[in-house]
N, C-alpha and C. Protein backbone atom coordinates (compact mmCIF):
# COMPACT_ATOMS: atom_id res chain seq x y z
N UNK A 1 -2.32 32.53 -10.89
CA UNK A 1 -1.92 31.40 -10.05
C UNK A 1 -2.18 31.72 -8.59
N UNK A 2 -2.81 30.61 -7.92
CA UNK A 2 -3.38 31.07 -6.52
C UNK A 2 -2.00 30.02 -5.28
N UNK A 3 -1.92 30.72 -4.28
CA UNK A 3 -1.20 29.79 -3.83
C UNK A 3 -1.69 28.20 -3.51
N UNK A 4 -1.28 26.93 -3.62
CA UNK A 4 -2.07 25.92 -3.43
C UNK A 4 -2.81 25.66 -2.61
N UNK A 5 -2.04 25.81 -0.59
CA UNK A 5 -2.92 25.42 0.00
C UNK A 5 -4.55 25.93 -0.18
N UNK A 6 -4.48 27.55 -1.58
CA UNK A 6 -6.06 27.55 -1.11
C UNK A 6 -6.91 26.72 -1.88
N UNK A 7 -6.30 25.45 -2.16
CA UNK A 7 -7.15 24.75 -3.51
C UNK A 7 -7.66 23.45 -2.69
N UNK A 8 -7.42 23.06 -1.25
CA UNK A 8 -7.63 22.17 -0.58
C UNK A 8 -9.71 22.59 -0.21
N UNK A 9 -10.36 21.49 -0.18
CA UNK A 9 -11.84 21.75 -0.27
C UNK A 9 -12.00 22.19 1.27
N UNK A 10 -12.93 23.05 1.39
CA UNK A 10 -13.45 23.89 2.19
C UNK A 10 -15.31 24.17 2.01
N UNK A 11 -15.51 24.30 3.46
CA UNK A 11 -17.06 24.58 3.63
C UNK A 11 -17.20 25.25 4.57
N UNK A 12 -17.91 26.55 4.25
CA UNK A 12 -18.17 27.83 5.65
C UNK A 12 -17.17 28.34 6.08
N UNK A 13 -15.58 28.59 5.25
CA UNK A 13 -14.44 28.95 5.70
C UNK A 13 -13.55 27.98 6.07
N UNK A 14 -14.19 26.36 6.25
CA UNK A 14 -13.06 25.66 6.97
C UNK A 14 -12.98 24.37 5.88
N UNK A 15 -11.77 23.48 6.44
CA UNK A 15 -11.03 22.98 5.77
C UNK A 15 -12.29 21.39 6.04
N UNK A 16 -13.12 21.10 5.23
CA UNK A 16 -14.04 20.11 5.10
C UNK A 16 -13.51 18.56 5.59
N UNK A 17 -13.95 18.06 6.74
CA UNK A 17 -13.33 16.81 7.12
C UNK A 17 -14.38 15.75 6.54
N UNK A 18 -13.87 14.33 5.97
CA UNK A 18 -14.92 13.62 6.24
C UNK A 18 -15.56 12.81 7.27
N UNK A 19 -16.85 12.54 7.20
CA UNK A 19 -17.00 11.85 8.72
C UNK A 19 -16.47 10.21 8.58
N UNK A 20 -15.94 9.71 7.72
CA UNK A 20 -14.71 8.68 8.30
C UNK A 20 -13.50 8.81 9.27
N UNK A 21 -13.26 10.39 8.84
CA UNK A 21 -12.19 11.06 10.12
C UNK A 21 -12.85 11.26 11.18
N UNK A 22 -13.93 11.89 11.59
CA UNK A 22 -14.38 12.59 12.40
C UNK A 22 -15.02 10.93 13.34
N UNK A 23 -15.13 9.86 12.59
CA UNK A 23 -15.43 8.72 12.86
C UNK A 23 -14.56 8.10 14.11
N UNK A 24 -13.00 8.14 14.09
CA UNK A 24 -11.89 7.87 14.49
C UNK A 24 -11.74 9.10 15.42
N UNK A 25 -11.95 10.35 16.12
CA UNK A 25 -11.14 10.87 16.00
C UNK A 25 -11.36 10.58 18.09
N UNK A 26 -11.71 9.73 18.58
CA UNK A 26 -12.03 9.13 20.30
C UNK A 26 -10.68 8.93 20.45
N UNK A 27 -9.39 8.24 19.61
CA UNK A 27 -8.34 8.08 19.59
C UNK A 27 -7.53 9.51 19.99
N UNK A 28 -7.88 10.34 19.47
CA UNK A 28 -6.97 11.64 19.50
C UNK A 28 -7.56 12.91 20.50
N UNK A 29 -7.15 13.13 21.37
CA UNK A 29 -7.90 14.09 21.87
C UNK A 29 -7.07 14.34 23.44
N UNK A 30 -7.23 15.81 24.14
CA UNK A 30 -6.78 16.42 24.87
C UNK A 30 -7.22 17.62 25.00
N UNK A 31 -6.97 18.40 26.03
CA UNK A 31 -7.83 19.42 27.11
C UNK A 31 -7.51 20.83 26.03
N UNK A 32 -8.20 21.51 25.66
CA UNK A 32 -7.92 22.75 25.26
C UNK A 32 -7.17 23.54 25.29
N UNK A 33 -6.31 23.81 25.14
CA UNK A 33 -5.44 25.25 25.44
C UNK A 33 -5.86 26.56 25.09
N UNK A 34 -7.22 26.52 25.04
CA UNK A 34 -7.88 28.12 24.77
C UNK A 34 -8.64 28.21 26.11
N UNK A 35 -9.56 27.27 25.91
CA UNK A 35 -10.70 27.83 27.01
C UNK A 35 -10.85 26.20 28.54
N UNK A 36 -9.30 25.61 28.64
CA UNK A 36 -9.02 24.81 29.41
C UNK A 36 -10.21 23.91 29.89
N UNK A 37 -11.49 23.98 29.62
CA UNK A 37 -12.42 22.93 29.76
C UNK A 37 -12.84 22.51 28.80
N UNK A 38 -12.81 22.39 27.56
CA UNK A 38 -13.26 21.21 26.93
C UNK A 38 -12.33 20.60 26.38
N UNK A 39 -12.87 19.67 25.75
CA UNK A 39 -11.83 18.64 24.76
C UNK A 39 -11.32 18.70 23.29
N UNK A 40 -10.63 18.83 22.78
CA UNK A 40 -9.92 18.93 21.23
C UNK A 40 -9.85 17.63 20.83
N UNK A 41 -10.66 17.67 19.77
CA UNK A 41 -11.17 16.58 19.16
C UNK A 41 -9.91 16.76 17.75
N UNK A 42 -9.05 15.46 17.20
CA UNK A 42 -8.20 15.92 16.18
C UNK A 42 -8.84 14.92 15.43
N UNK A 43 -9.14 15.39 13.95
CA UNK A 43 -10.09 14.84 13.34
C UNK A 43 -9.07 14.46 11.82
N UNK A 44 -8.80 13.42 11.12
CA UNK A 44 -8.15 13.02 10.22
C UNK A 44 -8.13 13.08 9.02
N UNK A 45 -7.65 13.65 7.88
CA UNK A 45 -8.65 13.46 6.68
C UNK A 45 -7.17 13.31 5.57
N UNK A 46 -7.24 12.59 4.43
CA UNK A 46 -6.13 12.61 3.08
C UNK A 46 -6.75 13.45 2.45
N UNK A 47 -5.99 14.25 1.65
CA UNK A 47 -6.19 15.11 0.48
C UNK A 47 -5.53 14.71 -0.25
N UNK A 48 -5.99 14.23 -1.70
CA UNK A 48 -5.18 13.87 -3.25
C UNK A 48 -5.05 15.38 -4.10
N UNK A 49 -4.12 16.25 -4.27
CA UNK A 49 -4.10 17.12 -4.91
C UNK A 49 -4.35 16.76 -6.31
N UNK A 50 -4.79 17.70 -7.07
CA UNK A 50 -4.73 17.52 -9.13
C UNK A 50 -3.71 17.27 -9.57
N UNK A 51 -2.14 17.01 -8.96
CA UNK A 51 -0.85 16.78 -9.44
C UNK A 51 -0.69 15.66 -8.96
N UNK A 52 -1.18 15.02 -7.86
CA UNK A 52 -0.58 13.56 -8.00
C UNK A 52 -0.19 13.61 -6.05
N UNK A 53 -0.04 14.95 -5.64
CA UNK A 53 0.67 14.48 -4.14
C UNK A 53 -0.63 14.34 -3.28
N UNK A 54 -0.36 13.66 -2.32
CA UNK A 54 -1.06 13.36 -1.07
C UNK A 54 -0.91 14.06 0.42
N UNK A 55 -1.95 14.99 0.80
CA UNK A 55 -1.58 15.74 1.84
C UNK A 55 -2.53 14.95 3.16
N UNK A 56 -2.05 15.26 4.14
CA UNK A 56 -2.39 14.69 5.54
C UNK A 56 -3.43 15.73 6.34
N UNK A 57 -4.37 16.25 6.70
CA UNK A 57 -5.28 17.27 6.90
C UNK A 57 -5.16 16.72 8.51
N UNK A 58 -5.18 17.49 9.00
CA UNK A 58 -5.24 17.40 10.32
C UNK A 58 -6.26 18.45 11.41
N UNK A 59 -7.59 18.42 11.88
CA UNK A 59 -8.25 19.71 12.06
C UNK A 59 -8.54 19.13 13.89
N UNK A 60 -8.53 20.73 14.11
CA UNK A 60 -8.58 20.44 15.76
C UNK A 60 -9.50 21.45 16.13
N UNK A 61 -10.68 20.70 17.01
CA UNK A 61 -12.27 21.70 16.88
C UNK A 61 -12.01 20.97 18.94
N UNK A 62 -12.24 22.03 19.26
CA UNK A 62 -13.22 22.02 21.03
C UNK A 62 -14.14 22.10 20.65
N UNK A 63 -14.62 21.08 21.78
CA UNK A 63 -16.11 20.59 22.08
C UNK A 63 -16.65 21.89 23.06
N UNK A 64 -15.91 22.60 23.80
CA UNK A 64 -16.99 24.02 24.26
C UNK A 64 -16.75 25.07 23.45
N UNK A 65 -15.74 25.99 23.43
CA UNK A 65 -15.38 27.02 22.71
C UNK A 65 -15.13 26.92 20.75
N UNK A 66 -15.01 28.35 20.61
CA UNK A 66 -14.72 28.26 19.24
C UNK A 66 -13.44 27.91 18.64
N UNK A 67 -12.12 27.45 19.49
CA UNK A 67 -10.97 26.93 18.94
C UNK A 67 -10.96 26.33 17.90
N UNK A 68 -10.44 26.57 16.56
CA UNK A 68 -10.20 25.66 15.74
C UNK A 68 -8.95 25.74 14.97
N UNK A 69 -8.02 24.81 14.59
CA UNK A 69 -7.15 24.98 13.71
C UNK A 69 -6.82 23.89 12.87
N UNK A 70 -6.16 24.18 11.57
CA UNK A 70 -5.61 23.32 10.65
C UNK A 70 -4.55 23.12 10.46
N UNK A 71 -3.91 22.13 10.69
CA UNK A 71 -2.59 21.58 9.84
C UNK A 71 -2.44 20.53 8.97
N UNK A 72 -1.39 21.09 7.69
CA UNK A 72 -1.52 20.17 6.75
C UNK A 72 -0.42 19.62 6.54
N UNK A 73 -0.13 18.30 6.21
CA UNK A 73 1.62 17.92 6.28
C UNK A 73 1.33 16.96 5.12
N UNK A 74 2.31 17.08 3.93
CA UNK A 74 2.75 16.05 2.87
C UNK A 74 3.03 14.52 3.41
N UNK A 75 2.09 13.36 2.63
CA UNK A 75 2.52 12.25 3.22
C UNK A 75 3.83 11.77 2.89
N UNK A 76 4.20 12.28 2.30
CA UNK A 76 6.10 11.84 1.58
C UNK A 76 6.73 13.24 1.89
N UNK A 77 7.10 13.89 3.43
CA UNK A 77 8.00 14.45 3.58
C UNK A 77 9.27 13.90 4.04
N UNK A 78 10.12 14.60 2.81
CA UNK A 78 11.34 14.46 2.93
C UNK A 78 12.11 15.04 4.19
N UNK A 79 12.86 13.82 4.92
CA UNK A 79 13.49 14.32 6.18
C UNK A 79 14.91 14.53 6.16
N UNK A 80 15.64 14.69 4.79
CA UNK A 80 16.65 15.01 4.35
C UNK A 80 17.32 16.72 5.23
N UNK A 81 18.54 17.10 6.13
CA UNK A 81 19.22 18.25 6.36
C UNK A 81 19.81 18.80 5.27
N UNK A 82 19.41 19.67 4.69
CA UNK A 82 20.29 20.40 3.66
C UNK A 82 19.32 21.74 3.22
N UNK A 83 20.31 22.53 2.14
CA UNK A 83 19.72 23.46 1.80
C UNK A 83 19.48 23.25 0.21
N UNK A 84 18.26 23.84 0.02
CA UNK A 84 17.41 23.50 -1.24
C UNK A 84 17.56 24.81 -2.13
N UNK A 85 17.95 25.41 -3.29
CA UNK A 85 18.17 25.81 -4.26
C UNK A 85 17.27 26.15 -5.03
N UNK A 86 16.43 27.50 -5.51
CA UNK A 86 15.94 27.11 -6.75
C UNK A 86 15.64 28.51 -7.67
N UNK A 87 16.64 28.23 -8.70
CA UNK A 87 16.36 29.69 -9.24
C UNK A 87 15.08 30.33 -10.26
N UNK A 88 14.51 30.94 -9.97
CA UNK A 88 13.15 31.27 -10.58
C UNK A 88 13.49 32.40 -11.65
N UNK A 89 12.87 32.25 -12.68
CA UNK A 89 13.65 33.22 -14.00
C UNK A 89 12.15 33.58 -14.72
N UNK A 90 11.25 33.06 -14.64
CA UNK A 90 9.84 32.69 -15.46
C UNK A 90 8.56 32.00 -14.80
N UNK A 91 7.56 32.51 -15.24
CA UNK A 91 6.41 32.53 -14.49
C UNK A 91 5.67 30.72 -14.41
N UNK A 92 6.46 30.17 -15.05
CA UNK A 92 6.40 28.69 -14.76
C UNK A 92 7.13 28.27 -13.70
N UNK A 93 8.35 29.23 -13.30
CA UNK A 93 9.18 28.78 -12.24
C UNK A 93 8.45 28.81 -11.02
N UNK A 94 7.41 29.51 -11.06
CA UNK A 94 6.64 30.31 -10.01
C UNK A 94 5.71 29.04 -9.41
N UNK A 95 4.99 28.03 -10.29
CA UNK A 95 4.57 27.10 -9.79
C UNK A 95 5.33 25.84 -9.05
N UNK A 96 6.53 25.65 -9.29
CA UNK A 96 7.22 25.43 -8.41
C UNK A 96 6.95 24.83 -6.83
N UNK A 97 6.72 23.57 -6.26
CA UNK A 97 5.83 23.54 -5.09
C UNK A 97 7.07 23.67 -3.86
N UNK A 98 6.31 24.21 -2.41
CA UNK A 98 7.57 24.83 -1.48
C UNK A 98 6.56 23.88 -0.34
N UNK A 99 7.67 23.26 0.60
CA UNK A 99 7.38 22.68 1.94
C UNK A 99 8.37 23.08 2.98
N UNK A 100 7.78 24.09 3.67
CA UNK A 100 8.36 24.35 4.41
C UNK A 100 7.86 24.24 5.83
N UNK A 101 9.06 23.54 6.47
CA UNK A 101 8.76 23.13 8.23
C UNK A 101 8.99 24.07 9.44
N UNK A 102 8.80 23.79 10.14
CA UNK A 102 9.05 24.54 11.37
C UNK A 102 10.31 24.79 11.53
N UNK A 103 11.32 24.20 10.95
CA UNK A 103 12.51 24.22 11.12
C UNK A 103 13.02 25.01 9.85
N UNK A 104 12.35 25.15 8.88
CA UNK A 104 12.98 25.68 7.89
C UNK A 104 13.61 27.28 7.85
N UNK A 105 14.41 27.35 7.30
CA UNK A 105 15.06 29.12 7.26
C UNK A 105 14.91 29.49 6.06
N UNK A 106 13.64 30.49 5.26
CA UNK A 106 13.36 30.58 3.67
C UNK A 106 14.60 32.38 3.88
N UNK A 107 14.99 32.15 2.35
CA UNK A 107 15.57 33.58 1.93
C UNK A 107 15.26 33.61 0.20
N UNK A 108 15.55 34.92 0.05
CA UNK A 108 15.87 35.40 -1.43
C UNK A 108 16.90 36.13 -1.23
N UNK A 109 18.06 35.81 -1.43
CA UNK A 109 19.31 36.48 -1.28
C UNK A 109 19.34 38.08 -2.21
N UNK A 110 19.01 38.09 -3.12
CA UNK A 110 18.86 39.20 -3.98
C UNK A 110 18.28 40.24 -3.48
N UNK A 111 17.19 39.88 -2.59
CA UNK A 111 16.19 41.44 -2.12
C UNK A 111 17.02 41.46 -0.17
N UNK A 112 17.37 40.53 -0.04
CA UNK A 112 17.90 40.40 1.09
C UNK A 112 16.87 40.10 2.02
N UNK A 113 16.12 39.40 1.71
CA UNK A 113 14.94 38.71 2.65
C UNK A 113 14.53 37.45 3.23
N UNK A 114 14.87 37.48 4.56
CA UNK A 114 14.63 36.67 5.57
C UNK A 114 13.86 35.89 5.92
N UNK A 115 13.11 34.83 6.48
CA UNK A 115 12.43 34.53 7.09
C UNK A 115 12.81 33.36 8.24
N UNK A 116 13.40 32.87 9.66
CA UNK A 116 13.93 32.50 10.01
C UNK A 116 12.96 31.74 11.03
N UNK A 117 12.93 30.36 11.41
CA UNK A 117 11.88 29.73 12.25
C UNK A 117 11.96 30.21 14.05
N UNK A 118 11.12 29.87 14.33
CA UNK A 118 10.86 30.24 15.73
C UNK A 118 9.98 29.70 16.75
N UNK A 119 9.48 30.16 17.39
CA UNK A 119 8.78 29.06 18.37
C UNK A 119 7.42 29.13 17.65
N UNK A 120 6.71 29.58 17.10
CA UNK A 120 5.54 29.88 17.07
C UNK A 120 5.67 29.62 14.83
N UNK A 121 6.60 29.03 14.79
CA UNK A 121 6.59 28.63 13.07
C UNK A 121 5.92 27.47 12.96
N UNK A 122 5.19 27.40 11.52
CA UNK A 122 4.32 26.43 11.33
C UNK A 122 4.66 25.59 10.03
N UNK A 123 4.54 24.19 9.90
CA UNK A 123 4.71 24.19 8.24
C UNK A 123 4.15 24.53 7.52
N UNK A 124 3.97 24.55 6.16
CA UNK A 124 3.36 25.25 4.97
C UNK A 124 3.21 24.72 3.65
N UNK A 125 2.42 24.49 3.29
CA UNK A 125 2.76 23.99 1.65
C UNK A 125 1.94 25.36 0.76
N UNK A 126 3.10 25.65 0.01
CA UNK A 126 2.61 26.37 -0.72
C UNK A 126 3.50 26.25 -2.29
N UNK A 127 3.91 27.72 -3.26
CA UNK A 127 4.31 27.48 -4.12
C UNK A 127 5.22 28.55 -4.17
N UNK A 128 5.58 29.03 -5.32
CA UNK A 128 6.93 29.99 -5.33
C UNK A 128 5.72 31.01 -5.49
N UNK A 129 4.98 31.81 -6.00
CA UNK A 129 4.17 32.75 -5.77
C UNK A 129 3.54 32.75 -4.55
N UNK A 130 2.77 32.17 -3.65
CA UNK A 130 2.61 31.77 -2.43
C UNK A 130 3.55 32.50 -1.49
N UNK A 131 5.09 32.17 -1.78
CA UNK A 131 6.22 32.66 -0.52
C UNK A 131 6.54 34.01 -1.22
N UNK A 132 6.18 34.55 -2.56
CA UNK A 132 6.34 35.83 -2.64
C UNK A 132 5.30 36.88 -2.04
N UNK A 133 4.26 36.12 -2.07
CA UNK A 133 2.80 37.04 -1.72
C UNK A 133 3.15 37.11 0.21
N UNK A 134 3.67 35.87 0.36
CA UNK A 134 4.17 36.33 2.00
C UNK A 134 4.97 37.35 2.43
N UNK A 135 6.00 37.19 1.33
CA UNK A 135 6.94 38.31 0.84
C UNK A 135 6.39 39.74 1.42
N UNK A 136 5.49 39.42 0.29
CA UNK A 136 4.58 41.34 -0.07
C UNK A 136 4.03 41.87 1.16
N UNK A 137 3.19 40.89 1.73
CA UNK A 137 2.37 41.42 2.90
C UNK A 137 3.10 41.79 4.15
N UNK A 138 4.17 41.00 4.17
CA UNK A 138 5.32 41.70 5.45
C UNK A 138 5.94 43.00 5.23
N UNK A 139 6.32 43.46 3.54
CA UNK A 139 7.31 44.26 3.32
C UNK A 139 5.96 45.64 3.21
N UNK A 140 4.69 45.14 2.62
CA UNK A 140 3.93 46.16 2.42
C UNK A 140 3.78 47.02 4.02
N UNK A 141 3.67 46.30 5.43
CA UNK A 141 3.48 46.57 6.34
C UNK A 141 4.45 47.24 6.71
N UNK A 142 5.65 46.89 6.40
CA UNK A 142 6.47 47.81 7.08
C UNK A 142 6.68 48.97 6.15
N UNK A 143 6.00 48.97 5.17
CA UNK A 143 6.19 50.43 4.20
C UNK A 143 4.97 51.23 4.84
N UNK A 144 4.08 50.97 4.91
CA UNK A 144 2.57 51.58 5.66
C UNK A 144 3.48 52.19 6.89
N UNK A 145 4.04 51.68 7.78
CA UNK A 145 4.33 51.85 9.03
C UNK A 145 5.38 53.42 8.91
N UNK A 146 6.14 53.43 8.00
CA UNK A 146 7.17 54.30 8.03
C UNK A 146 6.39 55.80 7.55
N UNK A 147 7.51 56.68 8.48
CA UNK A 147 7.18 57.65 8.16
C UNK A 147 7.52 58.15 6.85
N UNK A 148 7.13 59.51 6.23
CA UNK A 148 7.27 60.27 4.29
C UNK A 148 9.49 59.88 4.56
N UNK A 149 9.10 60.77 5.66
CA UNK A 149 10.86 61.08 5.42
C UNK A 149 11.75 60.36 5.93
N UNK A 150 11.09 59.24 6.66
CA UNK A 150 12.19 57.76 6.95
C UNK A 150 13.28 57.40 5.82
N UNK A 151 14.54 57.12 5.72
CA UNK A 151 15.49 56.86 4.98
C UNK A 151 15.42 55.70 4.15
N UNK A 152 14.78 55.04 4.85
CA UNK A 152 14.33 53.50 4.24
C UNK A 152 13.55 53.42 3.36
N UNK A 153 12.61 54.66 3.67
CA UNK A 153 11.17 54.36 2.50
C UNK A 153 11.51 53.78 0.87
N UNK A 154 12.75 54.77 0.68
CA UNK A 154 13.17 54.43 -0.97
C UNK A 154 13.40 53.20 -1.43
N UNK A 155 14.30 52.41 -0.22
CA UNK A 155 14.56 51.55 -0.24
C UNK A 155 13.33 50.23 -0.40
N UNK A 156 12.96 50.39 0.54
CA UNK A 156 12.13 49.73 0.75
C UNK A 156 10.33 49.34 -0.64
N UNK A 157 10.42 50.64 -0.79
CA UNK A 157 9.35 50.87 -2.23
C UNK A 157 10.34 50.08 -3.75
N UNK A 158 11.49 49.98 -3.48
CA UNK A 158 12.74 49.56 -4.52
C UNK A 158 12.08 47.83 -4.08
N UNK A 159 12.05 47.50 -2.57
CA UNK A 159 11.88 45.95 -2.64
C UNK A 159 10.44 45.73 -3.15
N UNK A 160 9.47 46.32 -2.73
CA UNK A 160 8.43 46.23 -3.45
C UNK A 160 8.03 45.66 -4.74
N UNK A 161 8.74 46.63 -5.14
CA UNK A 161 8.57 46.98 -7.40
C UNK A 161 9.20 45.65 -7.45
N UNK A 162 10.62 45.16 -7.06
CA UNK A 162 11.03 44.09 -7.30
C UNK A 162 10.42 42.64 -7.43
N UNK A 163 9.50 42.70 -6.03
CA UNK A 163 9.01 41.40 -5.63
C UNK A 163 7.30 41.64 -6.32
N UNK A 164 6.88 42.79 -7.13
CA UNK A 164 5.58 42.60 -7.61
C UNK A 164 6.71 41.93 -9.05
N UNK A 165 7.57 42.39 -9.70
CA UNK A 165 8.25 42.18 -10.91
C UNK A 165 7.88 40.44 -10.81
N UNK A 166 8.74 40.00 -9.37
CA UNK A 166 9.13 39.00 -9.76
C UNK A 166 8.22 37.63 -9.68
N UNK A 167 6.49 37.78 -9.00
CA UNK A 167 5.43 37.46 -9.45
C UNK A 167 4.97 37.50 -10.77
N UNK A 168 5.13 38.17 -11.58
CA UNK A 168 5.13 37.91 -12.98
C UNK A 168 6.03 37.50 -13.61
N UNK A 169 7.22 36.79 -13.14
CA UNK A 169 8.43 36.15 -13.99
C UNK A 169 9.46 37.74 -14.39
N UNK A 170 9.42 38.61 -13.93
CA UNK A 170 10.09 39.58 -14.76
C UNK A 170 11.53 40.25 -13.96
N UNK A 171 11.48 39.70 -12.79
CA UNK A 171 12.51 39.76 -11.97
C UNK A 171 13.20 38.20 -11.48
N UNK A 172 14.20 37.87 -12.16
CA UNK A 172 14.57 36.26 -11.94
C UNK A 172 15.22 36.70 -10.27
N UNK A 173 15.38 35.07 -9.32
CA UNK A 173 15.97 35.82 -8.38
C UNK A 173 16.12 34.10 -7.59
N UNK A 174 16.80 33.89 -6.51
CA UNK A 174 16.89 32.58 -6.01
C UNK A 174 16.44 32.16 -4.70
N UNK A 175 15.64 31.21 -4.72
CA UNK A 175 14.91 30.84 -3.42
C UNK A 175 15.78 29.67 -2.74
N UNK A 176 15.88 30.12 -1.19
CA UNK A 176 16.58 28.90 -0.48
C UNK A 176 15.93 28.88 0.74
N UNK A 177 16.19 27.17 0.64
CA UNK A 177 15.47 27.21 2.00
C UNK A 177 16.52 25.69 2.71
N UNK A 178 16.74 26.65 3.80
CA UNK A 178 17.78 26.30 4.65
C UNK A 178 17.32 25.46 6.14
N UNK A 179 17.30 23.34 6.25
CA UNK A 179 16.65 22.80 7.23
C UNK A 179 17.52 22.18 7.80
N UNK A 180 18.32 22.27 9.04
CA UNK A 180 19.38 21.70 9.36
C UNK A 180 18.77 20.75 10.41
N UNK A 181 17.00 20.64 10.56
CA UNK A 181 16.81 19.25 10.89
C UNK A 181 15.79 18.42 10.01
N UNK A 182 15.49 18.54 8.50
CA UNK A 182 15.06 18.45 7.41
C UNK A 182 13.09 18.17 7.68
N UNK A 183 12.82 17.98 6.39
CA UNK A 183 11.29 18.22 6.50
C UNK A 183 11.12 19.49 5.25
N UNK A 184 11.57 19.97 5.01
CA UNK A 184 11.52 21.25 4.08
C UNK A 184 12.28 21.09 2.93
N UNK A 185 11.31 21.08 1.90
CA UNK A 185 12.24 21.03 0.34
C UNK A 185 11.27 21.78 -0.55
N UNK A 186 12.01 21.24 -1.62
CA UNK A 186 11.25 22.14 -3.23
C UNK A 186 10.90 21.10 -3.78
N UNK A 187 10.00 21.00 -4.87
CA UNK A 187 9.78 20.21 -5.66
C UNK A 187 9.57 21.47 -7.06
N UNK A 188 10.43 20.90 -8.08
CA UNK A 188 10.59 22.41 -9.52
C UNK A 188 9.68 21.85 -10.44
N UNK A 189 9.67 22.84 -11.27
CA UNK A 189 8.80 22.66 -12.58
C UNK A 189 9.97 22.23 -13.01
N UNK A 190 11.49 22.84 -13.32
CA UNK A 190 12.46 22.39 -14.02
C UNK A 190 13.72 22.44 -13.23
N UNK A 191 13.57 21.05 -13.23
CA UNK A 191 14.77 20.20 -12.25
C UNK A 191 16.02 20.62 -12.68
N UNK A 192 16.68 21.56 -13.98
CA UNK A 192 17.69 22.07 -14.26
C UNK A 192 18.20 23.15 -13.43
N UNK A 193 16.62 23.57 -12.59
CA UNK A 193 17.30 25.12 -11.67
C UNK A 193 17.28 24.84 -10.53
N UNK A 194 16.87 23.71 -9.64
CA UNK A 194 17.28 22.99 -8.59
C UNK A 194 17.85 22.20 -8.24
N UNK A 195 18.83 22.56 -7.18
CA UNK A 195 19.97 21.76 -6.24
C UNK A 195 19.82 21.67 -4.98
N UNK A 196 20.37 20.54 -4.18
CA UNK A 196 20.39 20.14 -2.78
C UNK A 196 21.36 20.02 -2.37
N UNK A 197 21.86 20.70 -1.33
CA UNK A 197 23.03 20.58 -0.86
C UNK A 197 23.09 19.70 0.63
N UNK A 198 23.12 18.29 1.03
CA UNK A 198 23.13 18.09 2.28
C UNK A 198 24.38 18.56 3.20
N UNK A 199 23.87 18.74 4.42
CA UNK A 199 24.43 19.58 5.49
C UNK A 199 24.19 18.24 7.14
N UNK A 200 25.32 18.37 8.08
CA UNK A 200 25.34 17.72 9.24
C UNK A 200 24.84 18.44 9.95
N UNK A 201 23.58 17.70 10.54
CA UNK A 201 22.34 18.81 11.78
C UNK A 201 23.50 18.72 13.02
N UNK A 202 24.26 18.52 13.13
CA UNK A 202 24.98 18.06 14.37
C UNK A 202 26.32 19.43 14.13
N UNK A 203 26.45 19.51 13.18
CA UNK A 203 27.35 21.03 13.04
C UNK A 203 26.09 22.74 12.75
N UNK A 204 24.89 22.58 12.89
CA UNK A 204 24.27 23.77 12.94
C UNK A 204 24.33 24.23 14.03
């Protein structure tokens, strides 16, 4: 299982617009923030995934420099405050689809792992393997980083084994994701292991 966003069509590394977007895009546009003289052209495009959802492609190319970036946003995001629930036990749980916003706060309470928004957070669509593989690559870095006889190492090689386990279904464990100004939810394979709890953005 690959995480989804990489299933969105692509050409030469980038996220393929059509020129019906690129048609429109005189409407959208403003001064660079890389190389302050040219123009950022924001170019439009729908994506129909193989399941049925509809994503919003959004690509931003300067007309002098090489700036480019992508954002992708669900056309039916939910703007619901609350925290989303979902316990993963099995490698079906794993497909599981995750939207998470700029505002969102993801954890796995079990390994004790964080991820908390910030100025520089982006949304995301991905899946429950997807936010483990994010998992890996943060925790692998800080295992590289430590020294043989750091105190942590044990520890830390313990979160490892766990979070490769629990990519194959063999470590069950619970994903939350916490939006106290909403935009961020789950969508389950089995609606029996997910709950929503709404929450007042005005008491966060």
């Amino acid at each position: 299982m690959n995480d989804q966003i990489l299933s969105l069509p692509k050409q030469n590394g980038a996220v393929k617009v059509s020129e019906e977007a690129k048609k429109s895009e005189e409407e959208f546009s403003f001064k660079c923030p890389s190389c302050k003289t040219g123009i950022i052209h924001i170019y439009k495009s729908i994506y129909n995934t193989t399941d049925g959802d509809s994503l919003l492609i959004l690509k931003f190319e300067c007309t002098s420099c090489n700036y480019s970036k992508n954002d992708i946003i669900p056309l039916e995001t939910k703007m619901k405050s609350g925290i989303s629930t979902l316990r993963v036990e099995n490698e079906e749980d794993l497909k599981s689809k995750i939207y998470r916003s700029m505002t969102g706060k993801l954890e796995i309470p079990e390994l004790e792992l964080l991820v908390n928004p910030g100025p520089s957070a982006k949304f995301y669509y991905t899946n429950v393997e997807g936010i483990l593989e994010r998992f890996l690559t943060a925790v692998r870095i800080l295992h590289r980083d430590l020294e043989e006889d750091d105190p942590q190492i044990e520890e830390v090689e313990e979160i490892l084994k766990d979070l490769e386990n629990a990519k194959i279904g063999k470590f069950p464990f619970t994903l939350k994701i916490t939006d106290s100004q909403g935009g961020s939810y789950i969508i389950p394979i089995d609606k029996s292991k997910y709950t929503f709890e709404k929450m007042d953005p005005t008491k966060e």
